[in-house]
N, C-alpha and C. Protein backbone atom coordinates (compact mmCIF):
# COMPACT_ATOMS: atom_id res chain seq x y z
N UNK A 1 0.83 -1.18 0.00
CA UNK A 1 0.00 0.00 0.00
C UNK A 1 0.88 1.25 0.00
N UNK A 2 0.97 2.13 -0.96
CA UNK A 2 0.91 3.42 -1.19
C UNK A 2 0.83 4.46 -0.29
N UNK A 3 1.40 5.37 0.66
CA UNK A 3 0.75 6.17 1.21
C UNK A 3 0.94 7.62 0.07
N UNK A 4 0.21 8.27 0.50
CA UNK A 4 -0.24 9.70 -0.95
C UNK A 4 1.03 10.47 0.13
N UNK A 5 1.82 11.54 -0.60
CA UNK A 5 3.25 12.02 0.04
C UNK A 5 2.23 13.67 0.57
N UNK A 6 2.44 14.04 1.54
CA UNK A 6 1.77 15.34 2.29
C UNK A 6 2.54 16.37 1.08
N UNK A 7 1.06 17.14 0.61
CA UNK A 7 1.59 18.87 0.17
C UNK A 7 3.04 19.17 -0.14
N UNK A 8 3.84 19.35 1.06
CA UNK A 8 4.79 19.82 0.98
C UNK A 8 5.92 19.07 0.59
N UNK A 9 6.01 17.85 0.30
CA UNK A 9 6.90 16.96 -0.99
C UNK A 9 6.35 16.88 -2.27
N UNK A 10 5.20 18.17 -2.72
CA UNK A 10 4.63 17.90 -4.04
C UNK A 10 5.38 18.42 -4.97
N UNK A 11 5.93 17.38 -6.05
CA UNK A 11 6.37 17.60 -6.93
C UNK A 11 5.76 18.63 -7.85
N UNK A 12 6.80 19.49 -8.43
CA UNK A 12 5.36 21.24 -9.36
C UNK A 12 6.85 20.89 -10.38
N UNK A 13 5.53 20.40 -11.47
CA UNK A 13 5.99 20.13 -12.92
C UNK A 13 6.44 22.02 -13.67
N UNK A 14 5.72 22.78 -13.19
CA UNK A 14 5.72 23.72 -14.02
C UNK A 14 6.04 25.11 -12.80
N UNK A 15 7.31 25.58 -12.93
CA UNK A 15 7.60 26.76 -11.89
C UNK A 15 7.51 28.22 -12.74
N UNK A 16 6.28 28.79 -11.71
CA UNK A 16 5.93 29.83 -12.77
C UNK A 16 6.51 31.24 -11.77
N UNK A 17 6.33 31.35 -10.29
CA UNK A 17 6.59 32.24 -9.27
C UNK A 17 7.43 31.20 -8.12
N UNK A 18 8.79 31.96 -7.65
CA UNK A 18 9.52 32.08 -7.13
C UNK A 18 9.52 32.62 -5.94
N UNK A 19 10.53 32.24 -4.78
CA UNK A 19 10.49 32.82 -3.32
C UNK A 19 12.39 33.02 -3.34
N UNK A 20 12.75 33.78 -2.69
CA UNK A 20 13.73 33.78 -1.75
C UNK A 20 13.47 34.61 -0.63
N UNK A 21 14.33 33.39 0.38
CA UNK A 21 14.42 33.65 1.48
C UNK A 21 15.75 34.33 2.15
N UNK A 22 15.56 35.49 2.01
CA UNK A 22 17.08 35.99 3.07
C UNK A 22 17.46 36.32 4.02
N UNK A 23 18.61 35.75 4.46
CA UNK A 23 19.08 35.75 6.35
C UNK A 23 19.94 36.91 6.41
N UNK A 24 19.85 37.34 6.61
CA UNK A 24 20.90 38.82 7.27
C UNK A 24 20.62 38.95 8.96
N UNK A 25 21.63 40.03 9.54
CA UNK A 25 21.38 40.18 11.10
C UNK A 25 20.20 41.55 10.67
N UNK A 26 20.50 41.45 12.22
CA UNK A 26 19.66 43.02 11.93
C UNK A 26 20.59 44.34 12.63
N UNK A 27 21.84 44.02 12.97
CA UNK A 27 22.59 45.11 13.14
C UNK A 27 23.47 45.23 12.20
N UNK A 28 24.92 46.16 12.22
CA UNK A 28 25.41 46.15 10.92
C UNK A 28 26.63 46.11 11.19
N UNK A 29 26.72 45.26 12.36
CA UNK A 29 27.91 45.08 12.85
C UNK A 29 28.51 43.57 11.90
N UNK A 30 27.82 42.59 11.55
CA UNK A 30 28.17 41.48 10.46
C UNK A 30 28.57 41.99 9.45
N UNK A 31 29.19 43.00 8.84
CA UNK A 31 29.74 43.82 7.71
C UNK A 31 30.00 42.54 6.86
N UNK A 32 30.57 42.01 6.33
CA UNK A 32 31.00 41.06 5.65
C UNK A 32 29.92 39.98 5.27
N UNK A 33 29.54 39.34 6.35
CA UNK A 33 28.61 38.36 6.57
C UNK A 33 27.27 39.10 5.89
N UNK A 34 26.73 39.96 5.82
CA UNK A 34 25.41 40.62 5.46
C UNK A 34 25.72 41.11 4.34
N UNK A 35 27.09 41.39 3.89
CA UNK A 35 27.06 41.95 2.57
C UNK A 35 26.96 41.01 1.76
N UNK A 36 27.88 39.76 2.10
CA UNK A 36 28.36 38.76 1.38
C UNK A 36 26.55 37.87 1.07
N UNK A 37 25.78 37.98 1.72
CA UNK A 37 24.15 37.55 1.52
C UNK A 37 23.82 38.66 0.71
N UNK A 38 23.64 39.75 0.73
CA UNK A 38 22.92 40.50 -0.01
C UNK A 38 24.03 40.30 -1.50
N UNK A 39 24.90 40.31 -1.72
CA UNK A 39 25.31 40.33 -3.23
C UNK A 39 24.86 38.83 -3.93
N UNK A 40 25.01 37.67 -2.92
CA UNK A 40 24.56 36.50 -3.85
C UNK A 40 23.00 36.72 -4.10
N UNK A 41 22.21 37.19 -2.66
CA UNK A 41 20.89 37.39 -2.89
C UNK A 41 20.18 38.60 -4.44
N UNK A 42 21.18 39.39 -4.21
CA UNK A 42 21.44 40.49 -5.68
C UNK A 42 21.59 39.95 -7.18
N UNK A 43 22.51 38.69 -6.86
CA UNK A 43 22.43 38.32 -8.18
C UNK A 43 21.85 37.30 -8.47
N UNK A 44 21.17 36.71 -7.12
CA UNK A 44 19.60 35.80 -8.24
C UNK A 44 18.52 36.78 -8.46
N UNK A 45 17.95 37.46 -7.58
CA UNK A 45 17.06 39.25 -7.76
C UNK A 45 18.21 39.13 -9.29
N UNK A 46 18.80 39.36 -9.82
CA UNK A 46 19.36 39.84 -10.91
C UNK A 46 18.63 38.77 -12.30
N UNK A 47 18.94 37.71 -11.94
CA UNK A 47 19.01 36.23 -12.83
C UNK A 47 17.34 36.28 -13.05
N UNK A 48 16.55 36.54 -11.72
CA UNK A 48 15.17 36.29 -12.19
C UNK A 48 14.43 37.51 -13.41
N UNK A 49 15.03 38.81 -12.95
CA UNK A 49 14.59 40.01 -14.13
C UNK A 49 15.12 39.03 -15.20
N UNK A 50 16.55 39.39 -15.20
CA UNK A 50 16.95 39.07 -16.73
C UNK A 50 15.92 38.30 -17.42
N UNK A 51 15.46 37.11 -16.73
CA UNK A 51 14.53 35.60 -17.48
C UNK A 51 13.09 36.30 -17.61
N UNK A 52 12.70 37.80 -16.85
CA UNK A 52 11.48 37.74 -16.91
C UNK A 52 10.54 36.74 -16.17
N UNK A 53 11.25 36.60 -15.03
CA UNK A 53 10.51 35.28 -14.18
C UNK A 53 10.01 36.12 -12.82
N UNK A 54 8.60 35.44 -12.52
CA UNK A 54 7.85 36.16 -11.66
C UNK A 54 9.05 35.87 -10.13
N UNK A 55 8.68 36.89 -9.42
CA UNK A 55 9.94 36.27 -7.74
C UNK A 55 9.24 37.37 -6.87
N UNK A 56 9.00 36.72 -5.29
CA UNK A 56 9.35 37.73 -4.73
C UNK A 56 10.41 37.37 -3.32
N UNK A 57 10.40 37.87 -2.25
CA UNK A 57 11.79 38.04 -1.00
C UNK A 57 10.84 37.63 -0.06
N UNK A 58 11.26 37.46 0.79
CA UNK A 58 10.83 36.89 2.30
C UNK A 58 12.70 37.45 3.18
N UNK A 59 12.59 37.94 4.23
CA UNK A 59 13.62 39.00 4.59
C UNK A 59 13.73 38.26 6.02
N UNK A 60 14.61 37.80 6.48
CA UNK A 60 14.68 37.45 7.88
C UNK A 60 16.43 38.89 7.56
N UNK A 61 15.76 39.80 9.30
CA UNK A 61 17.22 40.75 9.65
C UNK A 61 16.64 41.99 8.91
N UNK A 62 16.80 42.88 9.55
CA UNK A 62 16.54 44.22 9.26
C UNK A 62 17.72 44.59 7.93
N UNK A 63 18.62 43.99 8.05
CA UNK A 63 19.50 44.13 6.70
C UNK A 63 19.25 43.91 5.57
N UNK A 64 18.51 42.51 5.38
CA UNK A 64 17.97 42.19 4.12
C UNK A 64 16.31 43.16 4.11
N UNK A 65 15.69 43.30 4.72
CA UNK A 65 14.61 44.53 4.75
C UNK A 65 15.01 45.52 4.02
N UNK A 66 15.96 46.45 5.06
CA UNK A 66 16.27 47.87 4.35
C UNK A 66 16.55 47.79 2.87
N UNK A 67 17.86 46.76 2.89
CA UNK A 67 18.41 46.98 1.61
C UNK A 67 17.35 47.01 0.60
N UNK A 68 16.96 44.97 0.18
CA UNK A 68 15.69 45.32 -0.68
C UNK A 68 14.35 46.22 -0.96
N UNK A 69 13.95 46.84 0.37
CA UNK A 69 12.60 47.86 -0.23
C UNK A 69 13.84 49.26 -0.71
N UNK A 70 14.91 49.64 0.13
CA UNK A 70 15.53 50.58 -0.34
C UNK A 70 15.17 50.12 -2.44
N UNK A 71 15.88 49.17 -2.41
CA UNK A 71 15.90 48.51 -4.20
C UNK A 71 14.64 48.72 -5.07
N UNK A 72 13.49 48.73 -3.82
CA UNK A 72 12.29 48.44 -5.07
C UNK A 72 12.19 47.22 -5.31
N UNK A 73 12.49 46.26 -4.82
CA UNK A 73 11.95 44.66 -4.62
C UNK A 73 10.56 44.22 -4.08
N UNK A 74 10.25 43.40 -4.43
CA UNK A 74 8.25 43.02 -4.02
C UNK A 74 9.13 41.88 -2.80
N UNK A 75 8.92 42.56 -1.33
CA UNK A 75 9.08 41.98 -0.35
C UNK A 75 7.99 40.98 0.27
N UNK A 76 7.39 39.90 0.50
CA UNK A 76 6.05 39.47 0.64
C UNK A 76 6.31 39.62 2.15
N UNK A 77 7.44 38.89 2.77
CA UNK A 77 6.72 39.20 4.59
C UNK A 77 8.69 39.71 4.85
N UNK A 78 8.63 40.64 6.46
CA UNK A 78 10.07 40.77 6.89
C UNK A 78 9.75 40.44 8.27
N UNK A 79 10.82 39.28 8.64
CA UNK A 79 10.76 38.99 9.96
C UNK A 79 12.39 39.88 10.37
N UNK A 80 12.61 40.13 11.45
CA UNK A 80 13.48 40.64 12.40
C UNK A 80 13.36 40.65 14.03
N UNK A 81 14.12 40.95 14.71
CA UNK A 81 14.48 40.79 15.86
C UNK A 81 14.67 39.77 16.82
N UNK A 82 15.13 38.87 16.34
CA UNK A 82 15.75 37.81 16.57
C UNK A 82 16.82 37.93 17.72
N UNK A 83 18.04 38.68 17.92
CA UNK A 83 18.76 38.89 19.00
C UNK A 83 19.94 37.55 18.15
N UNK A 84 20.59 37.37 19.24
CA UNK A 84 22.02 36.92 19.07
C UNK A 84 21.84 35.00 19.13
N UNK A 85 20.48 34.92 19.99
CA UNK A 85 20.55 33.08 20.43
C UNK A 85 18.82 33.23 19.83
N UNK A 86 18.72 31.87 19.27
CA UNK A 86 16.63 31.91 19.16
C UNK A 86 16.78 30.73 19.49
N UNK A 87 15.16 30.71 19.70
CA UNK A 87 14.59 29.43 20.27
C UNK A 87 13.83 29.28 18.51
N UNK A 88 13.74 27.28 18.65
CA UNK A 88 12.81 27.09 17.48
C UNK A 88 11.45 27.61 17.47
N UNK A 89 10.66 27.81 18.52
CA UNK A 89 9.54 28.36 18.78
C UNK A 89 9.49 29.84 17.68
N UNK A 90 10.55 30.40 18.06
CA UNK A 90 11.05 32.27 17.50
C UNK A 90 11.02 31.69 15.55
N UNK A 91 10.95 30.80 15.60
CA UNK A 91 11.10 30.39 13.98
C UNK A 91 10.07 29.88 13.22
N UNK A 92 9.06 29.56 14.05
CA UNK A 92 7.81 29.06 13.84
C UNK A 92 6.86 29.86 12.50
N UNK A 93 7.01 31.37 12.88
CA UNK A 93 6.14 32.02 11.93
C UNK A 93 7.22 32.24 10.63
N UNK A 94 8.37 31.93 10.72
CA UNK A 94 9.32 32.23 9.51
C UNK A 94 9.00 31.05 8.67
N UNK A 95 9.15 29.70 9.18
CA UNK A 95 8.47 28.17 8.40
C UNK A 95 7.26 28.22 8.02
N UNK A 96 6.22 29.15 8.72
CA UNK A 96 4.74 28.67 8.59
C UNK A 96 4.31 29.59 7.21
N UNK A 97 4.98 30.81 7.16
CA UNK A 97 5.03 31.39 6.20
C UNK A 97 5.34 31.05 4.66
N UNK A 98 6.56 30.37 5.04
CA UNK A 98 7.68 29.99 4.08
C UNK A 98 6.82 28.40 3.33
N UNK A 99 5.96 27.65 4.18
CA UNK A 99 5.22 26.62 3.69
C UNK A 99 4.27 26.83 3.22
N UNK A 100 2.95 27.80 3.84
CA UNK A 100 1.97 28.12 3.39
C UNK A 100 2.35 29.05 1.99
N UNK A 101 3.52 29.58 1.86
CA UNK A 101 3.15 30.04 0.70
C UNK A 101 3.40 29.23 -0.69
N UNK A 102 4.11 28.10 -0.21
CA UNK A 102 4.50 27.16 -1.27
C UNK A 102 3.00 26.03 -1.47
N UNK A 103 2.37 25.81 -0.34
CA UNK A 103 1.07 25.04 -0.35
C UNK A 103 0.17 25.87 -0.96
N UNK A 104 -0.04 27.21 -0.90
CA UNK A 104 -1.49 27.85 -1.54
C UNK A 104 -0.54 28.55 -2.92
N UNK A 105 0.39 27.97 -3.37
CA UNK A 105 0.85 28.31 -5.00
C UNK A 105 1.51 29.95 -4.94
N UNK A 106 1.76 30.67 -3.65
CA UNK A 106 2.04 31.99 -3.83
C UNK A 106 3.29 31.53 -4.63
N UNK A 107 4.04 31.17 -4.04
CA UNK A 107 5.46 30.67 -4.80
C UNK A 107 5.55 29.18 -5.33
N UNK A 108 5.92 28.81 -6.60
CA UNK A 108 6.50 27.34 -6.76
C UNK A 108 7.73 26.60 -6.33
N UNK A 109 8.49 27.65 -6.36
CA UNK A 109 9.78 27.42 -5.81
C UNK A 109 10.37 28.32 -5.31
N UNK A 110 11.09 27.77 -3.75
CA UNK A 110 11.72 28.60 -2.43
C UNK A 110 13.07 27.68 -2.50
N UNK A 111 13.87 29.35 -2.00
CA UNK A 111 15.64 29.09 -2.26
C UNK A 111 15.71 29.96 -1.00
N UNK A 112 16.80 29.64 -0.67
CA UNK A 112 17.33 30.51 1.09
C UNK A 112 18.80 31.29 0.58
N UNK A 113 18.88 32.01 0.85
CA UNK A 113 20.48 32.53 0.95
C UNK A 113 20.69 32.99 2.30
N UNK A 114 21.74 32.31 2.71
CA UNK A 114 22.74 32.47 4.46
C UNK A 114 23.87 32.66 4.33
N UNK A 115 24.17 32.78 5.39
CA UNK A 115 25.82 32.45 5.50
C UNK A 115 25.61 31.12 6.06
N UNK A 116 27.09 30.04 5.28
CA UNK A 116 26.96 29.24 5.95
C UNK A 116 28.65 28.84 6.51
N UNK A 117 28.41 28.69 7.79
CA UNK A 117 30.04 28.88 8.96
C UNK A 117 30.28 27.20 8.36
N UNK A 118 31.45 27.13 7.80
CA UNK A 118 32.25 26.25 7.89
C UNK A 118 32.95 26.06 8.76
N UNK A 119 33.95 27.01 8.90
CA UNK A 119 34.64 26.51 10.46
C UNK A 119 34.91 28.51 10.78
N UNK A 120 35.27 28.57 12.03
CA UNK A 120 35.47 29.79 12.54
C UNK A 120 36.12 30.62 11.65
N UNK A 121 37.06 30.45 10.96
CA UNK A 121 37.91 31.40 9.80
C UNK A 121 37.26 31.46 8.44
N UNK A 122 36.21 30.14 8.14
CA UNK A 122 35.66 30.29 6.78
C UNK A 122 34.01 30.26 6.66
N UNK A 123 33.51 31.28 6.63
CA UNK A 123 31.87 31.05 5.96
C UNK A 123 31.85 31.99 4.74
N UNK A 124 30.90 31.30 4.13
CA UNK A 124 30.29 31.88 2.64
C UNK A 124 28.82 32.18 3.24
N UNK A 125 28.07 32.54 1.94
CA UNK A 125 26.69 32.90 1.70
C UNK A 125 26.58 31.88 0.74
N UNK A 126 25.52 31.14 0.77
CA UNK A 126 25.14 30.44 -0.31
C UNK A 126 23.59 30.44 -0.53
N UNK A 127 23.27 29.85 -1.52
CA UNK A 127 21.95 30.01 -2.00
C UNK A 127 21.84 28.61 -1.81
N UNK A 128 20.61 28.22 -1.66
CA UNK A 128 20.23 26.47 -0.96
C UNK A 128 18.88 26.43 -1.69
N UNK A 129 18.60 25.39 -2.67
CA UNK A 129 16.93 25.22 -2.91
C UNK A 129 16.39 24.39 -1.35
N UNK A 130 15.21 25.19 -1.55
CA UNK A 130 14.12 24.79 -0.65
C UNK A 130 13.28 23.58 -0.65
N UNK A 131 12.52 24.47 -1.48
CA UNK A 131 11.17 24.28 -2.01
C UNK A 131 10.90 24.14 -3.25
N UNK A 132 10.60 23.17 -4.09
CA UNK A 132 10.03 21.91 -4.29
C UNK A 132 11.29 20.86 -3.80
N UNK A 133 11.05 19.91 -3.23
CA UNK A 133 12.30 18.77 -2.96
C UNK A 133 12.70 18.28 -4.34
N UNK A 134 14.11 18.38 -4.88
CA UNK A 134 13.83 18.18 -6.54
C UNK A 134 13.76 16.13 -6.65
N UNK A 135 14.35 15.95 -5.63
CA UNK A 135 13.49 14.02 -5.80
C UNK A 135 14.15 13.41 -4.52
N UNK A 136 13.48 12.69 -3.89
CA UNK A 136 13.50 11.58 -3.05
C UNK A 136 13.66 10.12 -2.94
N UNK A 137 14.62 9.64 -2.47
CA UNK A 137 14.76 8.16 -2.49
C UNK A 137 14.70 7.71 -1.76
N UNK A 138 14.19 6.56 -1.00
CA UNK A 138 13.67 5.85 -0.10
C UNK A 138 15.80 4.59 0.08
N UNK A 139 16.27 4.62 0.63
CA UNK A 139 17.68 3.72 0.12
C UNK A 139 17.62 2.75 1.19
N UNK A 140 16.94 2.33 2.15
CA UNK A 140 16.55 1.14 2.33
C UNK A 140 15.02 1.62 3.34
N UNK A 141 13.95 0.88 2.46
CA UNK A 141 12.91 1.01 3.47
C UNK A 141 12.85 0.75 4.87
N UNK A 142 12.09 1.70 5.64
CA UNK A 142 12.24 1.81 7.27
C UNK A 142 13.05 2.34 7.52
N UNK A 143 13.85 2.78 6.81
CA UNK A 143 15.42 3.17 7.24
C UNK A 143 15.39 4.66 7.44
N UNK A 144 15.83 5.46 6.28
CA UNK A 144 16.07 6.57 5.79
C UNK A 144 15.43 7.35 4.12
N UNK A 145 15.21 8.30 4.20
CA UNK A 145 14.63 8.90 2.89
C UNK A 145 15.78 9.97 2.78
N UNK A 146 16.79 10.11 1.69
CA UNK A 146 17.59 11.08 0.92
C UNK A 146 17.05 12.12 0.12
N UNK A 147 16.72 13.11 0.98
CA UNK A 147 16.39 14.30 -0.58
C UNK A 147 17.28 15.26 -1.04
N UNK A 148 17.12 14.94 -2.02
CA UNK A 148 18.10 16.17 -3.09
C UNK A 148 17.72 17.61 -3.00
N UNK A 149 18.51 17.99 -3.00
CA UNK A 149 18.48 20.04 -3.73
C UNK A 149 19.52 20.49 -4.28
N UNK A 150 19.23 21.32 -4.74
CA UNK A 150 20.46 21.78 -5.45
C UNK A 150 21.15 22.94 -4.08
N UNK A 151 22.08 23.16 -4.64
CA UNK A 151 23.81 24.29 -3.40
C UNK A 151 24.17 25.19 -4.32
N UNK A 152 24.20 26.02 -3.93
CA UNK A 152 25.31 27.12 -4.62
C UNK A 152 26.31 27.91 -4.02
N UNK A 153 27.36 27.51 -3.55
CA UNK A 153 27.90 28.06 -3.04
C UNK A 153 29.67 28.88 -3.52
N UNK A 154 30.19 29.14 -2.59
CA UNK A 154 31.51 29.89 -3.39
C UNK A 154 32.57 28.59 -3.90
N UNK A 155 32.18 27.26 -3.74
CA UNK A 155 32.92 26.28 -4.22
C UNK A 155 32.41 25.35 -5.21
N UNK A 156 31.37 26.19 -5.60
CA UNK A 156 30.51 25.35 -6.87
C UNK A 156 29.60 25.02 -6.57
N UNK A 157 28.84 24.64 -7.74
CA UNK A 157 26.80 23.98 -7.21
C UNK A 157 27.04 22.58 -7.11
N UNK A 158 26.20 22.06 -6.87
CA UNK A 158 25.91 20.72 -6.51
C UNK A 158 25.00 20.65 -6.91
N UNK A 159 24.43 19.79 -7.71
CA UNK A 159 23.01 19.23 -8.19
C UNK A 159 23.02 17.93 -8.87
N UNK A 160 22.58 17.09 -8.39
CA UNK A 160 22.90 15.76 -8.52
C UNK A 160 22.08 15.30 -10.13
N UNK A 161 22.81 14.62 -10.61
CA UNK A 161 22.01 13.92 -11.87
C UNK A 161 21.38 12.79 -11.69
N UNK A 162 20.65 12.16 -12.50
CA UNK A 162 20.15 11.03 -12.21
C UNK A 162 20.60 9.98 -12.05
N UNK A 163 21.75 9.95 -13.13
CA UNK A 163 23.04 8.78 -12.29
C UNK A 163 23.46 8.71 -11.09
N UNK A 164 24.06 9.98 -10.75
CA UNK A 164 24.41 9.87 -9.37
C UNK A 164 23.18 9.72 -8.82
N UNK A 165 22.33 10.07 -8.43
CA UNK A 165 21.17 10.02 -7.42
C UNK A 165 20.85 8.25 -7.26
N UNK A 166 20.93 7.52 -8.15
CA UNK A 166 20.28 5.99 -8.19
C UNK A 166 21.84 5.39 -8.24
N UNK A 167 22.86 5.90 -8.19
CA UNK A 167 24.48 5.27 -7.60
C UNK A 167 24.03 4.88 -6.24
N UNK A 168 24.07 3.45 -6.06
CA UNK A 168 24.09 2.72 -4.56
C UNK A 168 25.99 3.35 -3.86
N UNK A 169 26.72 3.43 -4.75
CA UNK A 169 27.66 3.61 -4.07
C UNK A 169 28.14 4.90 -3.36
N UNK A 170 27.29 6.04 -3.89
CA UNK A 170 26.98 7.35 -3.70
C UNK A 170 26.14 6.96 -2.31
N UNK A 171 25.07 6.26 -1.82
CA UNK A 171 24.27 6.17 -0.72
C UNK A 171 25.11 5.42 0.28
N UNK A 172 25.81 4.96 0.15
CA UNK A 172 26.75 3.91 0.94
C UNK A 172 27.14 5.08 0.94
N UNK A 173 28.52 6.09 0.46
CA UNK A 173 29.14 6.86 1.14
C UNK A 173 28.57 8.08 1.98
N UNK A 174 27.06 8.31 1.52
CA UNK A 174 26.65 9.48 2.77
C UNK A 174 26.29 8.49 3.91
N UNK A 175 26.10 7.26 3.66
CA UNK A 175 25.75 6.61 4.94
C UNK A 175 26.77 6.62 5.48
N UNK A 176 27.94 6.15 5.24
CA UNK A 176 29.15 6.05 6.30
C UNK A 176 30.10 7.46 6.23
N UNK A 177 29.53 8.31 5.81
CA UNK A 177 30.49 9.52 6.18
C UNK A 177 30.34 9.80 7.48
N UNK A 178 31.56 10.13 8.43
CA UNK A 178 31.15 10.31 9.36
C UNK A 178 30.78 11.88 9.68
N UNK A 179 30.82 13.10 8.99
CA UNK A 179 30.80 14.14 8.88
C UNK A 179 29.43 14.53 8.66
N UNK A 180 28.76 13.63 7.88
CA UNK A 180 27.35 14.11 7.81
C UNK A 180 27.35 14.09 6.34
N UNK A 181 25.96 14.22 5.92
CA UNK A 181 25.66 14.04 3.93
C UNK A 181 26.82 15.46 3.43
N UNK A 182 26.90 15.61 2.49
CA UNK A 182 27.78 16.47 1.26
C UNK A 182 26.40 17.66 1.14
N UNK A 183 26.87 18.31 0.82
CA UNK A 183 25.77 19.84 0.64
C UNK A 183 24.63 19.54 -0.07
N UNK A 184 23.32 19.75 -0.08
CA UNK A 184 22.57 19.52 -0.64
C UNK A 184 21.54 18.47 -0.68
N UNK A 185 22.11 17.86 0.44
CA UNK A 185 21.44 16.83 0.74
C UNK A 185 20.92 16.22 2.11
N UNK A 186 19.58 15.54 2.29
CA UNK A 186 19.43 16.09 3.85
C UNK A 186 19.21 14.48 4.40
N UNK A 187 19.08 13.74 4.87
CA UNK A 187 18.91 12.73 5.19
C UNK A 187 17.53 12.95 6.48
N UNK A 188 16.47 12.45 6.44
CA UNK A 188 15.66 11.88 7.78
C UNK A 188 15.70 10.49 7.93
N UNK A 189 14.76 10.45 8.95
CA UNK A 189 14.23 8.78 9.27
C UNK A 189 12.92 8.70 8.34
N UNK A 190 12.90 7.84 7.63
CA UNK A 190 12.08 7.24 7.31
C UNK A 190 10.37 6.79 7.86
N UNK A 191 9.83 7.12 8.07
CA UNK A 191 8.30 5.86 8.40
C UNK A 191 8.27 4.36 8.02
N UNK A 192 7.93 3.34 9.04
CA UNK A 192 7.73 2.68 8.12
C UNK A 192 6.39 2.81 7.16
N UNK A 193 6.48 2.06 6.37
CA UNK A 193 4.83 1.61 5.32
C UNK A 193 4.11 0.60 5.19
């Protein structure tokens, strides 16, 4: 038996409107860190005019706020004030947002741009797909479900092909990495069925 996959693993054959999501602080003391988000965030805002493709922002940090309405960008919601530590609770309306607008079709597809801390001396900004999961594999039932997205980061994209994705030997190595999956990829537990 089949179970039907919930809303938010629905595959959307046809992406007509776009989301990004951007993390900035909200002071301006992250100089680097907030700039380095707003220029990658600048040049997908750039990539979507060029194509003539519908988009709009979702703003976590008074940084990504100012800047974009300063721009003339179609902002749909700005969360801020967050402080230095959050609780998941403090994140609740940033997800509920960020889902409902992908469930009632505001957007087809949601991308995040962060910084992401590699180690204390090195973080980038990268752009991360969200939203639509681009495919799922089940790599041993009961076990675990692998979903793909695509990465963009300052060391290249990642987006898996279909070869690699159905490579057993590719799933064997995120299973035994001990570091955790390779960018782009998220591992849960499974249900059984």
């Amino acid at each position: 038996k089949t179970k039907e996959l919930p809303g938010i693993l629905e595959k959307r054959e046809k992406i007509e409107k776009r989301a990004l999501l951007v993390i900035t602080s909200d002071k301006g003391l992250a100089g680097a860190l907030n700039a380095n988000v707003i220029r990658r965030a600048e040049a997908w805002v750039k990539a979507r005019r060029i194509n003539n493709e519908e988009f709009t922002l979702v703003t976590v940090g008074k940084r990504a706020r100012d800047y974009f309405e300063h721009k003339g960008a179609t902002i749909s919601k700005s969360f801020w004030g967050f402080g230095d530590t959050i609780e998941l609770e403090d994140t609740l309306p940033v997800a509920e947002t960020l889902i409902q607008g992908f469930l009632n079709h505001t957007w087809d597809e949601l991308s995040a741009v962060y910084t992401h801390f590699r180690t204390t001396l090195l973080q980038e900004a990268v752009v991360r797909g969200v939203l639509p999961i681009k495919d799922i594999r089940v790599v041993k039932p009961g076990d675990i479900i692998i979903f793909y997205n695509y990465y963009e980061g300052e060391e290249g994209e990642y987006n898996p092909d279909a070869f690699e994705i159905m490579d057993e030997e590719f799933h064997t190595q995120i299973l035994n990495d001990e570091w955790g999956a390779p960018e782009g990829v998220v591992i849960v537990p499974c249900p059984e069925t």
